[in-house]
Structures are given as structure tokens and as C-alpha cells.
Protein backbone atom coordinates (compact mmCIF):
# COMPACT_ATOMS: atom_id res chain seq x y z
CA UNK A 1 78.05 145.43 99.81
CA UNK A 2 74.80 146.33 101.48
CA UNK A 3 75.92 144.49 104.64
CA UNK A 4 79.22 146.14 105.20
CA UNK A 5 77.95 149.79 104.57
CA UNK A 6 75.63 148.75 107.46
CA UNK A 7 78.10 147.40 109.70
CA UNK A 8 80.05 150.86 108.95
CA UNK A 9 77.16 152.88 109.70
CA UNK A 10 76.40 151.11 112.78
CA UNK A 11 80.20 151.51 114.22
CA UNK A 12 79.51 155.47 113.57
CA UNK A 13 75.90 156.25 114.57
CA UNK A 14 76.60 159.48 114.24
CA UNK A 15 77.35 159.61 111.09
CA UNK A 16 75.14 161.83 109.53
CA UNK A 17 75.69 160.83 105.43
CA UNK A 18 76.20 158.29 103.12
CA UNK A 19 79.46 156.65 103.25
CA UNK A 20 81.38 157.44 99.46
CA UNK A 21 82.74 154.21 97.62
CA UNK A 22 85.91 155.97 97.61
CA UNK A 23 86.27 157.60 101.25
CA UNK A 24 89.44 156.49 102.87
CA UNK A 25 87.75 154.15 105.38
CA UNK A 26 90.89 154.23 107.91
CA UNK A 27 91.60 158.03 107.46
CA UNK A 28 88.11 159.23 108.42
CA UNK A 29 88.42 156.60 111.26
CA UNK A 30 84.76 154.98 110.34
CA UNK A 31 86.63 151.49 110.83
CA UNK A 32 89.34 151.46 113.97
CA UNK A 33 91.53 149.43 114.99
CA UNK A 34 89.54 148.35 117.67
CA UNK A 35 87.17 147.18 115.19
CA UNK A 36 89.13 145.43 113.07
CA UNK A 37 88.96 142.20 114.01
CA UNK A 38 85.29 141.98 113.30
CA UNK A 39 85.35 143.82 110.67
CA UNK A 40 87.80 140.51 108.66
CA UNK A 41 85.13 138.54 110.40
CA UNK A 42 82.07 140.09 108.97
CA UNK A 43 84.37 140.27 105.00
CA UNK A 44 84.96 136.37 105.65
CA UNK A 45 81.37 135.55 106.76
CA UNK A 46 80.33 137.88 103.46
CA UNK A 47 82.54 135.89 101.14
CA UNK A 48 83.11 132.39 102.36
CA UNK A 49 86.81 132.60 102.79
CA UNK A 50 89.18 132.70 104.97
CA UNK A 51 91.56 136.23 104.94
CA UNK A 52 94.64 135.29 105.80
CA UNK A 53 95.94 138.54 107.67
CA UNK A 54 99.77 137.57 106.00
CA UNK A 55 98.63 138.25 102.45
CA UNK A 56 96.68 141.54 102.24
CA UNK A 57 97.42 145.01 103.46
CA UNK A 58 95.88 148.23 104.96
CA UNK A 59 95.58 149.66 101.29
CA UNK A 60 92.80 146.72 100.74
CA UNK A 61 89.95 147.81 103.41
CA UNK A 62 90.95 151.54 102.54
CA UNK A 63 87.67 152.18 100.70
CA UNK A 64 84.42 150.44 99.86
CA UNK A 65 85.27 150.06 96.56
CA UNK A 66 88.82 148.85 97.22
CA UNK A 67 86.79 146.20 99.56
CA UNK A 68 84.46 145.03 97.01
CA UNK A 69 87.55 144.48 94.26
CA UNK A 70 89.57 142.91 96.75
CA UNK A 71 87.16 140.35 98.45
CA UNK A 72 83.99 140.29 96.80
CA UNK A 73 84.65 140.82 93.26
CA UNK A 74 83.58 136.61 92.55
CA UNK A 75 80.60 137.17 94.51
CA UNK A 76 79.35 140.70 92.87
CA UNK A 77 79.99 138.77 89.27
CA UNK A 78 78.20 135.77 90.10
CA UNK A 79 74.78 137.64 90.53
């Protein structure tokens, strides 16, 4: 999780406070469209798998929390 609060915080240098698990990521505009793209590369480097853009929605890189239940859940419970 560490990594992609890092990658956010990087994207918005002038972001001046901690990101909140449950801040609507695309609302406040702290990931873009622009972005995105490297953003599903950095989740799929993270996890090991592929996202296939065809099976997931908006609603799943809403939040950080949504993120972590969504594509990192396996990982999180393996530690």
C-alpha cells in the first residue's frame, strides 16, 4: 500500500496532507486521467497480475481502500 500512497503523493507534490483511505481518489483529482495508464501499471507491477481494463470499473481505484480490496487483498493476507 506503501508504494501507491507514494506514487499518489508524488503525482501531487503539492499536496500538503496525508492522503485518507477513503478520499475519492478521482474526485479530488490526485489520480487523472492522464495518469492512468501508469497508475494500472504500477497496481499490476504491485500485484503480479495482469488488470484486464474489460473487467473492473472507475468505482475500483476510487479510494485507497477500495484499491487494496480490489487488487491487493491476496497479497495484504499473505503477510
Amino acid at each position: 500500500m506503501q508504494q501507491i500512497i507514494e506514487w499518489i503523493n508524488a503525482k501531487n507534490p503539492e499536496l500538503d496532507r496525508e492522503i485518507d483511505r477513503e478520499e475519492d481518489l478521482i474526485e479530488g483529482r490526485l489520480i487523472d486521467s492522464l495518469d492512468f495508464l501508469e497508475f494500472i501499471y504500477l497496481l499490476e507491477s504491485i500485484s503480479g497480475r495482469t488488470i484486464d481494463l474489460q473487467e473492473v470499473s472507475v468505482d475500483d481505484f476510487r479510494t485507497v481502500e477500495r484499491i487494496e480490496q480490489r487488487f491487493l487483498a491476496d497479497l495484504i493476507e499473505a503477510a
